[in-house]
C-alpha atoms as a PDB file:
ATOM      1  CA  UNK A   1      39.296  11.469 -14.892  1.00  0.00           C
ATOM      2  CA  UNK A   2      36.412  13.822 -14.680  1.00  0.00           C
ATOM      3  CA  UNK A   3      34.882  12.906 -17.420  1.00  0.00           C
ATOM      4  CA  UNK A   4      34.822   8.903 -16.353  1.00  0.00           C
ATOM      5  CA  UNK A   5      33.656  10.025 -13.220  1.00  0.00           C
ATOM      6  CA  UNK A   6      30.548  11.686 -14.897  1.00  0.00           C
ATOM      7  CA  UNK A   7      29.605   9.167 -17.222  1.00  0.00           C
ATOM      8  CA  UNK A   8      29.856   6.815 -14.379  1.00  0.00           C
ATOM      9  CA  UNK A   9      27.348   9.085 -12.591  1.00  0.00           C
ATOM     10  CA  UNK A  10      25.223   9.830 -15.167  1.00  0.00           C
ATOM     11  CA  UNK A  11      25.223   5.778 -15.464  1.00  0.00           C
ATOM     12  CA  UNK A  12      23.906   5.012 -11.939  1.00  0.00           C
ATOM     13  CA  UNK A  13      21.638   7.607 -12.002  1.00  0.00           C
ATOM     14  CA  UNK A  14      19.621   6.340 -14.930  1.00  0.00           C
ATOM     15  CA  UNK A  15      20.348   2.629 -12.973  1.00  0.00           C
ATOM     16  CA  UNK A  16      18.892   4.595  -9.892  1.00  0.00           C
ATOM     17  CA  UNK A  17      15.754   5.813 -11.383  1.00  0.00           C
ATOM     18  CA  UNK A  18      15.089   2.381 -12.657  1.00  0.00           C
ATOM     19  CA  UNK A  19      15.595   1.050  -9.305  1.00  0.00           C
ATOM     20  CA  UNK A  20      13.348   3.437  -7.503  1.00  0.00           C
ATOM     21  CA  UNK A  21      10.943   2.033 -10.362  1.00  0.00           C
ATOM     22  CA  UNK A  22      11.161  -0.840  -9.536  1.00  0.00           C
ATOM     23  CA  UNK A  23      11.069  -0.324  -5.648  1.00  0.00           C
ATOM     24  CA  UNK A  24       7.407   1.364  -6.573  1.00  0.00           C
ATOM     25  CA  UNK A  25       6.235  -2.079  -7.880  1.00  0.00           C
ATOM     26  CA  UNK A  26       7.510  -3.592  -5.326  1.00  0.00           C
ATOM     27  CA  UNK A  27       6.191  -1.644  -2.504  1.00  0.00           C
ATOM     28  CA  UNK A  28       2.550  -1.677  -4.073  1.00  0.00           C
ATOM     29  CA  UNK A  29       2.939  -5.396  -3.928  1.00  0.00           C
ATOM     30  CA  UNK A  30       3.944  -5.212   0.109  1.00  0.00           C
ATOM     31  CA  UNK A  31       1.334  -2.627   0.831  1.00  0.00           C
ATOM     32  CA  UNK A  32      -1.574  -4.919  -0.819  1.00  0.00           C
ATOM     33  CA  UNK A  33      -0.303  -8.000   0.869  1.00  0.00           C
ATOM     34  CA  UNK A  34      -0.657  -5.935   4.473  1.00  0.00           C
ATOM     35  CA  UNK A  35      -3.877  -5.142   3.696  1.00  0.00           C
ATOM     36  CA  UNK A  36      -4.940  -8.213   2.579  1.00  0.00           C
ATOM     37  CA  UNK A  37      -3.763  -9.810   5.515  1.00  0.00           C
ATOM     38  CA  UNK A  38      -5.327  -6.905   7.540  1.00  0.00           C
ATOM     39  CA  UNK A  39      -8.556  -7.132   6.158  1.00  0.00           C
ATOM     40  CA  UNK A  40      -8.655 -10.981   7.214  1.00  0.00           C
ATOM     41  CA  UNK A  41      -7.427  -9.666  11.068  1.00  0.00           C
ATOM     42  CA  UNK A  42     -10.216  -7.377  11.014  1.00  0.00           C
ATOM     43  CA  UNK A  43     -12.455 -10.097   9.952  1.00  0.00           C
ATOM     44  CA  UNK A  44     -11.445 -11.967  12.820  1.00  0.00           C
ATOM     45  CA  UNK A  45     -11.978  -9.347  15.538  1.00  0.00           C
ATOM     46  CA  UNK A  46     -15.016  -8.010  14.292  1.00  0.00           C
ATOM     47  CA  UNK A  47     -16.883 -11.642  13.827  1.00  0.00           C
ATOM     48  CA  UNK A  48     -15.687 -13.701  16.290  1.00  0.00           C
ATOM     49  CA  UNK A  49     -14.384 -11.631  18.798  1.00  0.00           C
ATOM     50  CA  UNK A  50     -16.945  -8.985  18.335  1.00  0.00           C
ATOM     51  CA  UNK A  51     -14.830  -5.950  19.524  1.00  0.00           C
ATOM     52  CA  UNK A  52     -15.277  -2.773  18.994  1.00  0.00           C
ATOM     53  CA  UNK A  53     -13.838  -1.237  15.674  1.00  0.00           C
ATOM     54  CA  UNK A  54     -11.082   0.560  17.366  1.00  0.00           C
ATOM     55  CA  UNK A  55     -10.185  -2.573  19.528  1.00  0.00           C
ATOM     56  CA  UNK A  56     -10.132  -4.711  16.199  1.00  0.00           C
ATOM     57  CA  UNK A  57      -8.220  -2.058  14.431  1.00  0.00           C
ATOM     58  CA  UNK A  58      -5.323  -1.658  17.300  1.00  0.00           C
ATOM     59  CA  UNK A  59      -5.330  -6.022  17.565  1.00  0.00           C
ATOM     60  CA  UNK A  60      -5.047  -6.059  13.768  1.00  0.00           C
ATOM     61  CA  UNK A  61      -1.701  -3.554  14.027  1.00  0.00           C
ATOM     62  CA  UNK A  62      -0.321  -5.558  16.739  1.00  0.00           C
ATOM     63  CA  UNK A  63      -0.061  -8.401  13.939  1.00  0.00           C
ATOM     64  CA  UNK A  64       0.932  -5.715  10.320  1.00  0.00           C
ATOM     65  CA  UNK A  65       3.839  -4.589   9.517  1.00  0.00           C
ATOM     66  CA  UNK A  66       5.133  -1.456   8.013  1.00  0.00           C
ATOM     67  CA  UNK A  67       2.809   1.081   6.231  1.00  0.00           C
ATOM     68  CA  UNK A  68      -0.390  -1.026   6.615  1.00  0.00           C
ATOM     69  CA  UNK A  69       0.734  -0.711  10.350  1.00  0.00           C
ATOM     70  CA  UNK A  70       0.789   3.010  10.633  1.00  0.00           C
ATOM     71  CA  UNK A  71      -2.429   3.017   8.915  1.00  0.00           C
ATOM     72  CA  UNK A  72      -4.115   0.439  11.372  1.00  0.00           C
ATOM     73  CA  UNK A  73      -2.431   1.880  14.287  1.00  0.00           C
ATOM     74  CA  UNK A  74      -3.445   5.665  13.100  1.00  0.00           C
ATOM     75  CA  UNK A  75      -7.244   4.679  12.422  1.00  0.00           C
ATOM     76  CA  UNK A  76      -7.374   3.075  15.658  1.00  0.00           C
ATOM     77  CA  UNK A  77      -6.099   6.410  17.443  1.00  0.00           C
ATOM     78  CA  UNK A  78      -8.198   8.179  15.966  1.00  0.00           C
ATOM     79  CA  UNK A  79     -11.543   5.744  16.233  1.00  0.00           C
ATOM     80  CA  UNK A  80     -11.234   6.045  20.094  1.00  0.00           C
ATOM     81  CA  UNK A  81     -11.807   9.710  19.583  1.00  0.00           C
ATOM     82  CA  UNK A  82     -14.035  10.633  16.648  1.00  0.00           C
ATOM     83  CA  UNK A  83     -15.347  13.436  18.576  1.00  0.00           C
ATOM     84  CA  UNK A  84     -18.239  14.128  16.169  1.00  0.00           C
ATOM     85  CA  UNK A  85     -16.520  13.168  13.269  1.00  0.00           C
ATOM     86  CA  UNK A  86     -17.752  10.110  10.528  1.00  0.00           C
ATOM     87  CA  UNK A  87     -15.142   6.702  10.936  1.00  0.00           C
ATOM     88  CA  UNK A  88     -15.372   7.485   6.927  1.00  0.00           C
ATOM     89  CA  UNK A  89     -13.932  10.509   7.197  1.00  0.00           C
ATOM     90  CA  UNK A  90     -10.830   9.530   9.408  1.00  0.00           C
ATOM     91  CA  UNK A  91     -10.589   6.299   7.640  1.00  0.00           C
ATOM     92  CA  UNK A  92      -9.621   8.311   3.990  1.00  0.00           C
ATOM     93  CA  UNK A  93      -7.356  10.867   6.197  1.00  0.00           C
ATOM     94  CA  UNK A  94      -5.485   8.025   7.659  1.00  0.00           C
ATOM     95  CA  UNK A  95      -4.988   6.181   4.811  1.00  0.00           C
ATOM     96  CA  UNK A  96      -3.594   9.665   3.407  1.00  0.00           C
ATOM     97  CA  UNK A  97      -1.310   9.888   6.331  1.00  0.00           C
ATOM     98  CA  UNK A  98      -0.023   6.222   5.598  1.00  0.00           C
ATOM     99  CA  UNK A  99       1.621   6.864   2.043  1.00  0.00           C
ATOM    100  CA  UNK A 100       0.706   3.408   1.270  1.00  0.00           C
ATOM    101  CA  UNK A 101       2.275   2.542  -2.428  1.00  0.00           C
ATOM    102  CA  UNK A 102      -1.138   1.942  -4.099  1.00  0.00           C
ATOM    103  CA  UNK A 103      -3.324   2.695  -7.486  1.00  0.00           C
ATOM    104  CA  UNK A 104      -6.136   4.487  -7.970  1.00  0.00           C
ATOM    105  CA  UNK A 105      -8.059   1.027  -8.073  1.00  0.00           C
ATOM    106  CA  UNK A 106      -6.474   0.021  -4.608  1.00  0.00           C
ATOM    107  CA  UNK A 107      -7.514   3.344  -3.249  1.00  0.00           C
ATOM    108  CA  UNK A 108     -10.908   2.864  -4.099  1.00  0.00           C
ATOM    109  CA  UNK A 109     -11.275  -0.583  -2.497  1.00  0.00           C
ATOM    110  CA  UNK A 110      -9.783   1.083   0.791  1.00  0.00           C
ATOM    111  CA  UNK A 111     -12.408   4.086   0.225  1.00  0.00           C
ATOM    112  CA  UNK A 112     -15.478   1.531  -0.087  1.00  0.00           C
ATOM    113  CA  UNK A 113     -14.488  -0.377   3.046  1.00  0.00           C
ATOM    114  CA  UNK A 114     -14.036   2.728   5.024  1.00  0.00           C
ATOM    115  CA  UNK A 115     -17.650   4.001   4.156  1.00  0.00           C
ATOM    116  CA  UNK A 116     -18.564   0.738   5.429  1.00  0.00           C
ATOM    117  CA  UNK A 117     -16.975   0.299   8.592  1.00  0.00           C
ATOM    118  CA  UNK A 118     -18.242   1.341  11.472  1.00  0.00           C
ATOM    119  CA  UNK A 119     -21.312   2.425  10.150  1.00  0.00           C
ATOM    120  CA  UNK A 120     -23.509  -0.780   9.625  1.00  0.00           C
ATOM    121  CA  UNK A 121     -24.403  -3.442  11.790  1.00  0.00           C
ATOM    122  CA  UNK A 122     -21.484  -6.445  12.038  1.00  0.00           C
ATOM    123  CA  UNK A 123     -22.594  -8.410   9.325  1.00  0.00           C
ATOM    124  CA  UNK A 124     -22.955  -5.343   6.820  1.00  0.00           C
ATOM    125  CA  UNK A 125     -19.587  -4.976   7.568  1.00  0.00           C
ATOM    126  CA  UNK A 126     -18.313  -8.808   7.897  1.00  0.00           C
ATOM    127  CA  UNK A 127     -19.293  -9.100   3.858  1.00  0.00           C
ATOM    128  CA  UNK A 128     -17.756  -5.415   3.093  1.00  0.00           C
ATOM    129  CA  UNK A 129     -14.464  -7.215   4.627  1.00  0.00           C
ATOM    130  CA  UNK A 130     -14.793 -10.370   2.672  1.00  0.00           C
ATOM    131  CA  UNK A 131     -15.178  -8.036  -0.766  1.00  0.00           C
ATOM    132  CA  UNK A 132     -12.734  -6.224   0.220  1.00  0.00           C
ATOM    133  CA  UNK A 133     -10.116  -9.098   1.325  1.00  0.00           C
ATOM    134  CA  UNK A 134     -10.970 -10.662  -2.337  1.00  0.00           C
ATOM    135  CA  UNK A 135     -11.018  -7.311  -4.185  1.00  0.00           C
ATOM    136  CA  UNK A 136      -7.150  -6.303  -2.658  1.00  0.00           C
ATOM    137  CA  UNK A 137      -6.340 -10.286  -3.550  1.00  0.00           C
ATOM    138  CA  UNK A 138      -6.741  -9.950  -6.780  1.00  0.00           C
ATOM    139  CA  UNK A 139      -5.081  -6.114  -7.146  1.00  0.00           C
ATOM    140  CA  UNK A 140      -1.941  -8.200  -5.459  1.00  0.00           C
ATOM    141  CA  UNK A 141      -1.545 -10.897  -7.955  1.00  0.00           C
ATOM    142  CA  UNK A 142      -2.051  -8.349 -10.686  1.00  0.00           C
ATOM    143  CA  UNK A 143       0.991  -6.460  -8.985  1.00  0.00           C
ATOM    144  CA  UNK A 144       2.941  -9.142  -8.437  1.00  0.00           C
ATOM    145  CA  UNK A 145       2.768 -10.006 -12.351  1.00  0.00           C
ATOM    146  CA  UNK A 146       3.613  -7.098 -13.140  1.00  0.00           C
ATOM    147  CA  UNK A 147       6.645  -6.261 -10.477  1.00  0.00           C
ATOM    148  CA  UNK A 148       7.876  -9.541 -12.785  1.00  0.00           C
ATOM    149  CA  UNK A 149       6.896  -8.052 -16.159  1.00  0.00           C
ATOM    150  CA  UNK A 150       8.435  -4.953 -15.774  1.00  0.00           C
ATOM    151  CA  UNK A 151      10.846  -5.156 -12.725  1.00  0.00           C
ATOM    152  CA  UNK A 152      13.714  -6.239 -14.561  1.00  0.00           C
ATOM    153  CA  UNK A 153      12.710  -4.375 -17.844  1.00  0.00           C
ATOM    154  CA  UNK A 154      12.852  -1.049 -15.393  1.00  0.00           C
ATOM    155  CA  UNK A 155      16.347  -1.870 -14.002  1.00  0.00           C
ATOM    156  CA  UNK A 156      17.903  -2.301 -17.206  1.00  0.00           C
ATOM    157  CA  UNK A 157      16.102   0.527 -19.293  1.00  0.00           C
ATOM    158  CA  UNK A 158      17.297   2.966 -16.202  1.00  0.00           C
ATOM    159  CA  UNK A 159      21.335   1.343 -17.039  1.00  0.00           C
ATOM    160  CA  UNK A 160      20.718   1.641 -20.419  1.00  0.00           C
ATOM    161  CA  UNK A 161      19.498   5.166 -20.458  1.00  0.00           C
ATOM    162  CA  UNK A 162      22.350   6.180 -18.454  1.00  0.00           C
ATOM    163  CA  UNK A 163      24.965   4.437 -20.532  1.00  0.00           C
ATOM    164  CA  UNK A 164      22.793   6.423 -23.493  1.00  0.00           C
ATOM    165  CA  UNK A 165      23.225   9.321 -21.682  1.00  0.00           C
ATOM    166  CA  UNK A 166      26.912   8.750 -21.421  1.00  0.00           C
ATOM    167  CA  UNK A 167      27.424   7.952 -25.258  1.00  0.00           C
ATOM    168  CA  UNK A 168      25.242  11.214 -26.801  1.00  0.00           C
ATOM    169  CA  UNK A 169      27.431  13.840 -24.157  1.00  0.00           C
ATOM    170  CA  UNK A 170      30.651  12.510 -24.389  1.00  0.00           C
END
């Protein structure tokens, strides 16, 4: 009985791990699609409605979700007070603070923006929104092909390395 009872553990562990895999992909896909969407809010606030950035930033977390939320809602905090401090430098610390789900490549889009915002007059920073909006557009669809590439492939490599795992110990 024991020893079904550990195989059967060692079996949805390895399913587990593949799962939390997969839950990786998956969250980098819902974190770009927040900022995406983001991005465009900003775009709105800071071109048509021409508020100031920490206005824009709490408006644009009243309509995110999630991570991207805390992030927008963080930055916006801490925008009303910079208290000496550059927007660039709060902007990387909050996006630290979020534990967004992103890549290196996402990162650096985020990065870019932030050195931008706040910094340059409104159009300078309109176009660093529109880059950015396409740059994180294109970093989603490249996620979301490959959540579909190797989703399933991660879910049943985890099983199958359990069931493995099972077979060489037993």
């Amino acid at each position: 009985m024991i020893r079904l009872l550990g195989a059967a553990l060692l079996t949805l562990g390895g399913l587990g791990a593949g799962l939390t895999a997969v839950g990786r992909l998956t969250g980098r896909v819902q974190d770009l699609r927040g900022l995406e969407s983001a991005v465009e809010a900003l775009e709105r606030e800071l071109g048509w409605r021409l508020s100031p950035l920490p206005e824009a930033l709490g408006r644009a977390a009243e309509g995110a979700s999630g991570r991207t939320a805390r992030l927008l809602r963080l930055c916006a905090g801490e925008a009303s007070a910079l208290e000496g401090r550059p927007f660039r430098q709060v902007w990387t610390e909050c996006v630290s603070a979020a534990q967004l789900c992103l890549e290196r490549e996402d990162a650096a889009i985020l990065e870019e923006l932030g050195s931008v915002l706040g910094r340059y007059d409104g159009d300078s920073q309109l176009r660093a929104l529109e880059r950015a909006a396409d740059r994180l557009a294109r970093q989603r669809e490249k996620a979301e092909e490959r959540r579909e590439r190797l989703g399933r492939l991660y879910g049943i490599l985890g099983a199958f390395g359990g069931l493995l795992l099972v077979i060489i110990l037993f």
